[in-house]
PDB file of N, CA and C in Angstrom:
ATOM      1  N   UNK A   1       0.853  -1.151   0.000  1.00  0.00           N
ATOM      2  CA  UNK A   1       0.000   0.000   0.000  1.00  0.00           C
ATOM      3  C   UNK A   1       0.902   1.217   0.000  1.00  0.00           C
ATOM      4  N   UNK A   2       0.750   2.067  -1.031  1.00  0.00           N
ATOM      5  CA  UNK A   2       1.259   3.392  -0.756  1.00  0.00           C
ATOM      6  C   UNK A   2       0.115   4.333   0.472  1.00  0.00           C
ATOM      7  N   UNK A   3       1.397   5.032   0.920  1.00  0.00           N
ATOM      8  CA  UNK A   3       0.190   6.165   1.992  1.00  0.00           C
ATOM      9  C   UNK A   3       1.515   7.374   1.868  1.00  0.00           C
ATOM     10  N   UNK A   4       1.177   8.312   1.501  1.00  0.00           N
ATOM     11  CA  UNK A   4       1.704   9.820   1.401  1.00  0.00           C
ATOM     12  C   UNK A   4       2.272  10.023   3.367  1.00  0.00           C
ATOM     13  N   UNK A   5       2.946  10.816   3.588  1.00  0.00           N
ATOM     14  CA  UNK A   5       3.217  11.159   5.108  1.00  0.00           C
ATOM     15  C   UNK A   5       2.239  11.637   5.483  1.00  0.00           C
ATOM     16  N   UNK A   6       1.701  12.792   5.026  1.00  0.00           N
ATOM     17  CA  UNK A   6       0.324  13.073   5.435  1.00  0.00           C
ATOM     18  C   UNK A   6      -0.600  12.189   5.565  1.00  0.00           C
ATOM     19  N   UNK A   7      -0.490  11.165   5.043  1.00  0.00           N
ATOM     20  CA  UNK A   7      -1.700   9.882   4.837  1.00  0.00           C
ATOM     21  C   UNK A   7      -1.472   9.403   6.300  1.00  0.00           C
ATOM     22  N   UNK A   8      -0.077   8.829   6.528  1.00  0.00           N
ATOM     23  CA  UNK A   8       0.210   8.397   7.578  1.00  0.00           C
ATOM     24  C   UNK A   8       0.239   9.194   8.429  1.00  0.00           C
ATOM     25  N   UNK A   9       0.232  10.222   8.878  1.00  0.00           N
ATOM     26  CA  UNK A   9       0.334  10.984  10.104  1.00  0.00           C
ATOM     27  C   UNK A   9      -1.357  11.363  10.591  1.00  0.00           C
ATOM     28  N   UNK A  10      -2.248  11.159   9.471  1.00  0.00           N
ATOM     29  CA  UNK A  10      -3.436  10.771   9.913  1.00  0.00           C
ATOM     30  C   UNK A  10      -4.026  10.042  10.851  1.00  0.00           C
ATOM     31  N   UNK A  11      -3.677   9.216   9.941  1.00  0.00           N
ATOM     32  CA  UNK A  11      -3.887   7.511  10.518  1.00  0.00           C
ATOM     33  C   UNK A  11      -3.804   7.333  12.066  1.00  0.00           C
ATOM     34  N   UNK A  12      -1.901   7.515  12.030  1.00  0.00           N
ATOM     35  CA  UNK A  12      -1.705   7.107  13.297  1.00  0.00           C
ATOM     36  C   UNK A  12      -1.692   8.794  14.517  1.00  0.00           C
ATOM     37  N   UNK A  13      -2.633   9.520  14.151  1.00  0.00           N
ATOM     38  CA  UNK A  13      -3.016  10.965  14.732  1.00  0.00           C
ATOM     39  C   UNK A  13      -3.947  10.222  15.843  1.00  0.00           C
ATOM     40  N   UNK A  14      -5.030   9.627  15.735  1.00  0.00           N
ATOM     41  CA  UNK A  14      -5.873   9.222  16.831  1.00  0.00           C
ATOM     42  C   UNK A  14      -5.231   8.469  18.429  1.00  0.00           C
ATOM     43  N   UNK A  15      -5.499   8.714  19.215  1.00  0.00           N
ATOM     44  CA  UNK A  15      -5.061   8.823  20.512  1.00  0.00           C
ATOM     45  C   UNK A  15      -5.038   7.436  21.361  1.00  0.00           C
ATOM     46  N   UNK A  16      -5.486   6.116  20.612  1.00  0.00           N
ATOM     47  CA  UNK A  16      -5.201   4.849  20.510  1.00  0.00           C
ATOM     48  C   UNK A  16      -4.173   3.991  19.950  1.00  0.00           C
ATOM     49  N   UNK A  17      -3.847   5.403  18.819  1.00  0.00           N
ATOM     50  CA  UNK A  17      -2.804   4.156  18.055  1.00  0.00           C
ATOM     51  C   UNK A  17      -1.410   5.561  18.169  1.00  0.00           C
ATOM     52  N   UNK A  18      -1.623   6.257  18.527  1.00  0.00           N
ATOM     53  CA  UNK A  18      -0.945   7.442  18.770  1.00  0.00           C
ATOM     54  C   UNK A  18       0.652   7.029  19.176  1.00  0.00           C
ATOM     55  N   UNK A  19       0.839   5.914  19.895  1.00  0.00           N
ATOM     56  CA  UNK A  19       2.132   5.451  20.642  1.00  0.00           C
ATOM     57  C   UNK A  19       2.916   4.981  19.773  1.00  0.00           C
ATOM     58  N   UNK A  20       2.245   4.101  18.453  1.00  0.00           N
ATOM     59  CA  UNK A  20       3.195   3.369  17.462  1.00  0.00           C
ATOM     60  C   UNK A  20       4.079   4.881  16.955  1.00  0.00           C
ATOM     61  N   UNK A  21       5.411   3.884  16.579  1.00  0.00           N
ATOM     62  CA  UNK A  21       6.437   4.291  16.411  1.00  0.00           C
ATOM     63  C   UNK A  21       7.023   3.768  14.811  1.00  0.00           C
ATOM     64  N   UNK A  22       7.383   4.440  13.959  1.00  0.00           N
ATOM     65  CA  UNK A  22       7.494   3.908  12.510  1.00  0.00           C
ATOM     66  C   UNK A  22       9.120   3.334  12.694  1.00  0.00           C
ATOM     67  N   UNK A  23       9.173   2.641  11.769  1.00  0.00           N
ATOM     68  CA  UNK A  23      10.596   1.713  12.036  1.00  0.00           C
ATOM     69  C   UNK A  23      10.249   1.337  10.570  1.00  0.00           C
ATOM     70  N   UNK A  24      11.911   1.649   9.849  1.00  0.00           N
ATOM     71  CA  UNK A  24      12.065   1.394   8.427  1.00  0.00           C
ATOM     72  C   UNK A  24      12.496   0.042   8.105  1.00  0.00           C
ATOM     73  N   UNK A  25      11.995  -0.708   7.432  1.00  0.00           N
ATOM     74  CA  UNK A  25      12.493  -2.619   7.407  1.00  0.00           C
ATOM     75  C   UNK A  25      12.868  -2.292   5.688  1.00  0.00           C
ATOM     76  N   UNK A  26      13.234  -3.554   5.284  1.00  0.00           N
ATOM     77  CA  UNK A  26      13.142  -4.245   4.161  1.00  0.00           C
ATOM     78  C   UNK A  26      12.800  -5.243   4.119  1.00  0.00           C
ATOM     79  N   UNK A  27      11.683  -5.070   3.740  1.00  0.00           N
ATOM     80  CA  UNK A  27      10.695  -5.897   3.172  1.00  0.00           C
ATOM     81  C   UNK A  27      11.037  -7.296   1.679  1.00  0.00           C
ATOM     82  N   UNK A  28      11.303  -8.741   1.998  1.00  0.00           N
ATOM     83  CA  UNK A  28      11.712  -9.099   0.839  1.00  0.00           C
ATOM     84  C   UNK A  28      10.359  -9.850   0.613  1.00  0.00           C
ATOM     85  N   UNK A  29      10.383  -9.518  -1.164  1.00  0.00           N
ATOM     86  CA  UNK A  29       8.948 -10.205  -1.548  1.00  0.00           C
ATOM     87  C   UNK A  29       8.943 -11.758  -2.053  1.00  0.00           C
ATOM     88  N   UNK A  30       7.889 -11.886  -2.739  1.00  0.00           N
ATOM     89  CA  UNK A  30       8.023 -13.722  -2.612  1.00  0.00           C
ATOM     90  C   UNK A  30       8.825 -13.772  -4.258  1.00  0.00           C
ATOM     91  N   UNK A  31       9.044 -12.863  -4.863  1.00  0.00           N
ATOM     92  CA  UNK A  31      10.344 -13.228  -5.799  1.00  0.00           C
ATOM     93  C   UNK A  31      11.537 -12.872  -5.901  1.00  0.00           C
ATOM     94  N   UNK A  32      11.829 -12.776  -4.456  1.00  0.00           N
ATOM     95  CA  UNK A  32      12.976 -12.854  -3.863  1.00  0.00           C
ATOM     96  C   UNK A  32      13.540 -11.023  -4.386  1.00  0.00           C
ATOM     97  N   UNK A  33      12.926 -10.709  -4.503  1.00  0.00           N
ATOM     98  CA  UNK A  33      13.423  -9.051  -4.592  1.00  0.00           C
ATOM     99  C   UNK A  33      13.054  -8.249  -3.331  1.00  0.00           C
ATOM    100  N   UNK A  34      13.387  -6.853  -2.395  1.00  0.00           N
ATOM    101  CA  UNK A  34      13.388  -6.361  -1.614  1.00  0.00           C
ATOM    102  C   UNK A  34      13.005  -5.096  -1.923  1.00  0.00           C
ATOM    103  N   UNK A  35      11.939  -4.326  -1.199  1.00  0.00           N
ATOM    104  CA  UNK A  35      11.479  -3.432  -0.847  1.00  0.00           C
ATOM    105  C   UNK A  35      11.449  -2.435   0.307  1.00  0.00           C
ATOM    106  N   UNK A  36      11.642  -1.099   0.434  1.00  0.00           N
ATOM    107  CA  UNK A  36      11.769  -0.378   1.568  1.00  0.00           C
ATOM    108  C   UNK A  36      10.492  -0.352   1.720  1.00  0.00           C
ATOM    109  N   UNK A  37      10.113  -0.364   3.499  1.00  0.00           N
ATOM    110  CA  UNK A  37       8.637  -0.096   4.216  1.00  0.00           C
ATOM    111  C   UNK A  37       9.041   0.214   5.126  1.00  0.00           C
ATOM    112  N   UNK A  38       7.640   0.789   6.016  1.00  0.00           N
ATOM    113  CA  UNK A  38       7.344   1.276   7.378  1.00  0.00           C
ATOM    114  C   UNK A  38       6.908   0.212   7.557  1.00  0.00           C
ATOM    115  N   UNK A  39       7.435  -0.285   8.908  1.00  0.00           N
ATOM    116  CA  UNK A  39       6.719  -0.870  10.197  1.00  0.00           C
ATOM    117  C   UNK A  39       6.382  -0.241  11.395  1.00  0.00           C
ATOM    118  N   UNK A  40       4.916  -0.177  10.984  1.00  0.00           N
ATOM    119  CA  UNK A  40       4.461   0.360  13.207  1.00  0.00           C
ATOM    120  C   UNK A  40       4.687  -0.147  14.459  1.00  0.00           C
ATOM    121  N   UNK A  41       5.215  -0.014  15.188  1.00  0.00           N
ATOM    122  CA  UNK A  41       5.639  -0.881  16.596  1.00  0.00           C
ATOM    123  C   UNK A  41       5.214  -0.262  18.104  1.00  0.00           C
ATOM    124  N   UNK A  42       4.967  -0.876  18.687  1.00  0.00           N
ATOM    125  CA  UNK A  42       4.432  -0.174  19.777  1.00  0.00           C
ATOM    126  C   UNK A  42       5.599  -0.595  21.022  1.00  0.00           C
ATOM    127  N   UNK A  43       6.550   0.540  20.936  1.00  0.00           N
ATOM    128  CA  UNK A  43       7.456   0.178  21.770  1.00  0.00           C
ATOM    129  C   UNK A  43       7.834  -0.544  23.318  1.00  0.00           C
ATOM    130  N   UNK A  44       6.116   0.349  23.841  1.00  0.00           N
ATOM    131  CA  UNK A  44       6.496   0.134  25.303  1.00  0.00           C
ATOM    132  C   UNK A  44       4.816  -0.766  25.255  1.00  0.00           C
ATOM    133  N   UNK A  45       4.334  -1.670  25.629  1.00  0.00           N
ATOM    134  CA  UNK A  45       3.087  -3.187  25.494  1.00  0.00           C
ATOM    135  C   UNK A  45       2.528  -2.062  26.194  1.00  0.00           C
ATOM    136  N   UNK A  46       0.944  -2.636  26.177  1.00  0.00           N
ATOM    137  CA  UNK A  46      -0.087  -1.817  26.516  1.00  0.00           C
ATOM    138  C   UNK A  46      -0.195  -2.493  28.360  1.00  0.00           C
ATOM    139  N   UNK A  47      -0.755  -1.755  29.167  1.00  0.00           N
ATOM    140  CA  UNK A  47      -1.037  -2.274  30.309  1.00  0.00           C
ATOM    141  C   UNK A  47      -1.999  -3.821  30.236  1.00  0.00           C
ATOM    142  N   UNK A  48      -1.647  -4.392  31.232  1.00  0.00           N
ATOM    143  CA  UNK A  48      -2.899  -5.685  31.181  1.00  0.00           C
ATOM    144  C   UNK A  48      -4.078  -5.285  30.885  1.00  0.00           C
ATOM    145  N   UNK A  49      -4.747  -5.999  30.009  1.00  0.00           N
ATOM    146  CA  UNK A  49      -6.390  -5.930  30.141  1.00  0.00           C
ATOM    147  C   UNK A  49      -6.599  -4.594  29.000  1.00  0.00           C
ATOM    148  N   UNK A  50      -5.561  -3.594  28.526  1.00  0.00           N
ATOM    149  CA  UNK A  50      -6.243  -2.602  27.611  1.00  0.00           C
ATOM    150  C   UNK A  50      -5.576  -3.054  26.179  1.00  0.00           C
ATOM    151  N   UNK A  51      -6.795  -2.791  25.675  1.00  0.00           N
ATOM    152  CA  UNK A  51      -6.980  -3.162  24.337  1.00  0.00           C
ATOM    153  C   UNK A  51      -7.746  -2.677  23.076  1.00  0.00           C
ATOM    154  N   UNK A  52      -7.069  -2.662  22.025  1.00  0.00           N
ATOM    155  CA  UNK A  52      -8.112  -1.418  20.911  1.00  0.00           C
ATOM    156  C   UNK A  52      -8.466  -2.219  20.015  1.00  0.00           C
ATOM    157  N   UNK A  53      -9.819  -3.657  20.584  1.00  0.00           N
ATOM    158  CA  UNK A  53      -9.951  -3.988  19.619  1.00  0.00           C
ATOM    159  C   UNK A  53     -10.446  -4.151  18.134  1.00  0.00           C
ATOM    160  N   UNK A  54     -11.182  -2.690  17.788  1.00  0.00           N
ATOM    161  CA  UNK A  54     -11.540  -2.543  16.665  1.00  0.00           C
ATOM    162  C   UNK A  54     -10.280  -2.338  15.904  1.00  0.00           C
ATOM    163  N   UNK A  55      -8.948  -1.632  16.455  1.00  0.00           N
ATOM    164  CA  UNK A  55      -8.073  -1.431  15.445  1.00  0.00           C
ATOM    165  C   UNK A  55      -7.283  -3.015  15.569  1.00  0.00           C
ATOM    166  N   UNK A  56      -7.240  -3.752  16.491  1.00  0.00           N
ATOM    167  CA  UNK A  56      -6.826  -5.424  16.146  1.00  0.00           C
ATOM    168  C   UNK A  56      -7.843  -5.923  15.482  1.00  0.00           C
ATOM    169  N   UNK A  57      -8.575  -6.158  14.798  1.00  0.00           N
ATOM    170  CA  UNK A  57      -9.828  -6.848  14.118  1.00  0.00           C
ATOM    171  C   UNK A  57      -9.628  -5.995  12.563  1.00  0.00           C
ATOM    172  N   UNK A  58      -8.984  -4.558  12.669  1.00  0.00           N
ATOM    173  CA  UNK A  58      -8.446  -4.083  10.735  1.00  0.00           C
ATOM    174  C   UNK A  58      -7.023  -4.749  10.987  1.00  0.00           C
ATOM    175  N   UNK A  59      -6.320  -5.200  11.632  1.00  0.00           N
ATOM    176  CA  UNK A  59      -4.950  -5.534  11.581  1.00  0.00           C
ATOM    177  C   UNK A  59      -5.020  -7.106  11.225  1.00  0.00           C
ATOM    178  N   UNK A  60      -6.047  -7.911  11.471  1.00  0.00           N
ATOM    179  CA  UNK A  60      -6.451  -9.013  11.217  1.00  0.00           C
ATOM    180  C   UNK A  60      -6.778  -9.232  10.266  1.00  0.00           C
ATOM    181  N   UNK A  61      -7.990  -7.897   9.867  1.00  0.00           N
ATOM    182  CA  UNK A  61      -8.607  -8.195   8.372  1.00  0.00           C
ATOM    183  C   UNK A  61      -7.468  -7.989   7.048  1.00  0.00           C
ATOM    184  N   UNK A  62      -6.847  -6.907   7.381  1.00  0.00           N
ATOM    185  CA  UNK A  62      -5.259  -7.075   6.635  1.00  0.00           C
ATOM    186  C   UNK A  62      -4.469  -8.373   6.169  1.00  0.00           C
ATOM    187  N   UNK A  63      -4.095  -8.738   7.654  1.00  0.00           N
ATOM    188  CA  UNK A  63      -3.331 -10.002   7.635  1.00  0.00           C
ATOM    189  C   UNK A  63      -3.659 -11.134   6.380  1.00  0.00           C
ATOM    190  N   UNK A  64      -5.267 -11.430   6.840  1.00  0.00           N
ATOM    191  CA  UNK A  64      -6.309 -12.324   6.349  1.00  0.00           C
ATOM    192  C   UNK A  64      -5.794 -12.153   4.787  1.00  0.00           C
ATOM    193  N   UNK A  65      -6.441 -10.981   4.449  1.00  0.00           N
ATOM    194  CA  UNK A  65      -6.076 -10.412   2.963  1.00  0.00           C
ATOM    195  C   UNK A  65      -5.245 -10.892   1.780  1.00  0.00           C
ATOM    196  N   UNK A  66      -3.818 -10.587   3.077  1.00  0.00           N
ATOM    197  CA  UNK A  66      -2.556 -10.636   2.422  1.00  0.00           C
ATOM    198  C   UNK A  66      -1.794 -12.094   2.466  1.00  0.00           C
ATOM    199  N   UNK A  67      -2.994 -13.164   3.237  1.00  0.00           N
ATOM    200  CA  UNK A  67      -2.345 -14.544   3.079  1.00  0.00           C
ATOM    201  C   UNK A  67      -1.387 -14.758   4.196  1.00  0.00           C
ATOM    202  N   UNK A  68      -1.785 -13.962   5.189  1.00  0.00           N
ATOM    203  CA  UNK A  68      -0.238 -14.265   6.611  1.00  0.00           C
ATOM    204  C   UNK A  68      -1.007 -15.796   7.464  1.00  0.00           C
ATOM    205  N   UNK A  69      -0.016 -16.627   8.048  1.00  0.00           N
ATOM    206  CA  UNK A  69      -0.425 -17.675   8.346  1.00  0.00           C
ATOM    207  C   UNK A  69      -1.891 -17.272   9.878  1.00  0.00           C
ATOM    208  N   UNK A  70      -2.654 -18.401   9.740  1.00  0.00           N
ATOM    209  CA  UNK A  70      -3.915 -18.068  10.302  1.00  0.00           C
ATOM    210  C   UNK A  70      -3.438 -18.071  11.583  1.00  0.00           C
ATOM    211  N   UNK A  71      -2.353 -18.950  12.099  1.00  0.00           N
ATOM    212  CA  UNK A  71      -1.797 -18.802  13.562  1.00  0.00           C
ATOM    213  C   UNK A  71      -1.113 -17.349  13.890  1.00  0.00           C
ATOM    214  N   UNK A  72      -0.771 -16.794  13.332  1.00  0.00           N
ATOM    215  CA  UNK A  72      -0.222 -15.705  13.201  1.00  0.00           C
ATOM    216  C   UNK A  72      -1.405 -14.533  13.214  1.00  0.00           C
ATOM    217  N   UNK A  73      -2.335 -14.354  12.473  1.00  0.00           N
ATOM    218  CA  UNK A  73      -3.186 -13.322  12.496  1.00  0.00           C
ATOM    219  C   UNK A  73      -4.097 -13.418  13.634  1.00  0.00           C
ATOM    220  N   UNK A  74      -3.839 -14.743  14.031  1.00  0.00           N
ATOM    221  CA  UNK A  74      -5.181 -15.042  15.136  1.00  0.00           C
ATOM    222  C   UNK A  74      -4.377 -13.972  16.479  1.00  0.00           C
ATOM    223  N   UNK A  75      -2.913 -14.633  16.763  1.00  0.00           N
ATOM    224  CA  UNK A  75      -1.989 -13.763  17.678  1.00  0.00           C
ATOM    225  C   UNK A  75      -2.311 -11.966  17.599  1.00  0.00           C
ATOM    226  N   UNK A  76      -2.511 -11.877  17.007  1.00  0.00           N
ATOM    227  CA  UNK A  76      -2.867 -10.466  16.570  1.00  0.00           C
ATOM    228  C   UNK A  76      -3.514  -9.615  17.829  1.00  0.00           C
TER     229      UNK A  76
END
């Protein structure tokens, strides 16, 4: 997905997801070629018991999407 900075500074503007932190990876694809991306990370874990799960349930529906293993999206 492309997203402009402005796109992204949207996004992660709301006061739930506000903490993620962008972290630059390379991304390698399944024909073995490599791509620059953002990864969001949430540096410091949320307290016990709080949880945003409407934004885990689009991070799922993503996952789902893009074919990530079902053990993996379920962790989500």
């Amino acid at each position: 997905m492309d997203l402009t900075h402005n796109d992204i500074d949207r996004l992660y503007a709301d006061e739930s997801v506000a903490s993620y932190r962008a972290e630059a990876v390379l991304a390698r694809l399944s024909d073995s070629t490599s791509i620059a991306a953002l990864c969001f990370n949430l540096p410091i874990p949320p307290e016990r018991g709080v949880t945003n799960d409407e934004y885990r349930e689009k991070l799922r529906e993503v996952g789902r999407k893009v074919g990530l293993p079902t053990g993996y999206v379920d962790s989500v």
